[in-house]
Structures are given as C-alpha cells and as structure tokens.
C-alpha atoms as a PDB file:
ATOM      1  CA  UNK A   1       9.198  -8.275   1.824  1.00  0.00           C
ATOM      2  CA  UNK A   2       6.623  -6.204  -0.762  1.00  0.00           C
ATOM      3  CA  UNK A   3       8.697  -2.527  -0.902  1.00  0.00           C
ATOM      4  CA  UNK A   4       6.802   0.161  -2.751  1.00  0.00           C
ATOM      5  CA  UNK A   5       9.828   1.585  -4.976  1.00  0.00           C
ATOM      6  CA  UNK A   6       8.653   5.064  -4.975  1.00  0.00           C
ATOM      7  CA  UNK A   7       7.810   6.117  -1.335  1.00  0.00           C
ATOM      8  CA  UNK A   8      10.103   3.290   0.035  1.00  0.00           C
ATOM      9  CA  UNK A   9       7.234   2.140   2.276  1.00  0.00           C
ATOM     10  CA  UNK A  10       7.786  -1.081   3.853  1.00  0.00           C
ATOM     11  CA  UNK A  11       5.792  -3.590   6.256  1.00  0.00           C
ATOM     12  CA  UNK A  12       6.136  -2.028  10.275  1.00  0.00           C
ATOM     13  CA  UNK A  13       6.688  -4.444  13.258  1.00  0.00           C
ATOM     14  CA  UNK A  14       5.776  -4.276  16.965  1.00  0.00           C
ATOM     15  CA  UNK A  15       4.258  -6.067  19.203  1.00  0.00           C
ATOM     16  CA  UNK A  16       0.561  -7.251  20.531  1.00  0.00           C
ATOM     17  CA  UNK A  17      -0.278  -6.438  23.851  1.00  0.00           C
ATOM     18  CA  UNK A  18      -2.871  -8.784  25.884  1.00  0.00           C
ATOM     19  CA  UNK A  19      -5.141  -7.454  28.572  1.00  0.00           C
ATOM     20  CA  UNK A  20      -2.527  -9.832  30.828  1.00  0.00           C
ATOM     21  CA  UNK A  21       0.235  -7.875  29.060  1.00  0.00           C
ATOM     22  CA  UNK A  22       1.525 -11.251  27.520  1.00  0.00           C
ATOM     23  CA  UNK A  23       4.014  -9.565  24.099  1.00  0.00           C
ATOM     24  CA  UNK A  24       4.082 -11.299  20.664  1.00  0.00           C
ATOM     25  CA  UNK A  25       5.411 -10.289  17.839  1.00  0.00           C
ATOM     26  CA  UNK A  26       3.285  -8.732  15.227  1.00  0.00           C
ATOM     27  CA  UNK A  27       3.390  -7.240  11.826  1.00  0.00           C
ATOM     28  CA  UNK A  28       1.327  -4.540  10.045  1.00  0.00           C
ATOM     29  CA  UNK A  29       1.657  -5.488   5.885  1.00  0.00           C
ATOM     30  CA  UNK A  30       0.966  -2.715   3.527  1.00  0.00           C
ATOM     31  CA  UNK A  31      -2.479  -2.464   1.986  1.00  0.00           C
ATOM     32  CA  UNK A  32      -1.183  -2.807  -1.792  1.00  0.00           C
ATOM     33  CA  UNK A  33      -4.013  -2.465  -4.583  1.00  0.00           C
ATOM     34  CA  UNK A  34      -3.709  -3.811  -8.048  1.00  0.00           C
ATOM     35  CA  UNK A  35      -4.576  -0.610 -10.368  1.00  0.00           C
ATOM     36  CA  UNK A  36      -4.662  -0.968 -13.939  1.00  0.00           C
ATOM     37  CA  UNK A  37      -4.195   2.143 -16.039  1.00  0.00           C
ATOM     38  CA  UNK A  38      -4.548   2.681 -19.641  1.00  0.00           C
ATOM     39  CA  UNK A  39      -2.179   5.332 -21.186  1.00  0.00           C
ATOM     40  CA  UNK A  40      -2.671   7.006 -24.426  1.00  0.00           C
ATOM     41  CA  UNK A  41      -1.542   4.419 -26.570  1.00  0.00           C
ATOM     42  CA  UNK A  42      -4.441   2.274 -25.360  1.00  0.00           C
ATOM     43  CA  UNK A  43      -2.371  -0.217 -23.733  1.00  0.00           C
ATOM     44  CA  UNK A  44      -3.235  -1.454 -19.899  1.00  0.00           C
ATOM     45  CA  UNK A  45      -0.492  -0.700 -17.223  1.00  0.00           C
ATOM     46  CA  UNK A  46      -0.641  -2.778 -13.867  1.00  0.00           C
ATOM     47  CA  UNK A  47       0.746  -0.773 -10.925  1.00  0.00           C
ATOM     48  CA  UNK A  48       0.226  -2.099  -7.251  1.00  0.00           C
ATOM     49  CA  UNK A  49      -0.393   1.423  -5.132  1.00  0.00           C
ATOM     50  CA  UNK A  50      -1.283   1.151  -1.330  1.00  0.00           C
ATOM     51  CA  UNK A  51      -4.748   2.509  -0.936  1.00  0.00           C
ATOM     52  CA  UNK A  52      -3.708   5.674   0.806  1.00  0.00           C
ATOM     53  CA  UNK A  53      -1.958   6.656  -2.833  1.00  0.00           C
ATOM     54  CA  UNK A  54      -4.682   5.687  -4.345  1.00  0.00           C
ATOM     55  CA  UNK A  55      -7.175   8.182  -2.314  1.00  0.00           C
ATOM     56  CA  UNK A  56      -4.623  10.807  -2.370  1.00  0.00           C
ATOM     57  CA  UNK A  57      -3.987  10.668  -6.903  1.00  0.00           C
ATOM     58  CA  UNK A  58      -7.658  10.916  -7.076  1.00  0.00           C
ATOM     59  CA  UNK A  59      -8.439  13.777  -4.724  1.00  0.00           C
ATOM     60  CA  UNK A  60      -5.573  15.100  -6.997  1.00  0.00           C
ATOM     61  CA  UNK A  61      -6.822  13.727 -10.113  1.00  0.00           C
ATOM     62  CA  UNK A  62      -4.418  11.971 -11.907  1.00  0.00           C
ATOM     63  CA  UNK A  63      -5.906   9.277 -11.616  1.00  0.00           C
ATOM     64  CA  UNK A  64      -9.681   8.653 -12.946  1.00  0.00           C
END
C-alpha cells in the first residue's frame, strides 16, 4: 500500500452501491504525481506528491 510519509495519507475503502443495492468492495487509490525538482545545486529531485499538494505548494509558491 503507496503511504505518503508526510501527511500519512493512505488509500480509503468502502463499498459500491448498485441501483439494485447489490455491495462490493471498492477502493479509492491516491492520485500520486511524479514531480521532479531541481535544488540549488542543480541536481534533479524526484518526489511523488498527490495532486491536491501539488495545487496547494503552488498557490503557495514553493513550488514553480
């Protein structure tokens, strides 16, 4: 299971629900993002951020 280490997010479960009400098991996986940063030094960082992170850094802008 794909954990984000910083904000502990983690894939949800519940169920689908037919019209008929029929239940099956379901999951909801987290919408990771490879992002490649470079630092000062010039050298290339990979990070994998959900995209929600990603939004929320820029609107903040640390990241460009």
């Amino acid at each position: 299971m794909k954990k984000f280490k910083d904000t502990k997010k983690k894939i949800m479960f519940g169920n689908n629900r037919s019209k008929a009400l029929n239940i099956t098991k379901r999951t909801w996986k987290l919408n990771l993002q490879k992002y490649t940063k470079i630092d000062s030094q010039g050298k290339e960082i990979v990070v994998y951020l959900t995209a929600r992170e990603i939004r929320t850094l820029k609107k903040k802008k640390t990241l460009t």
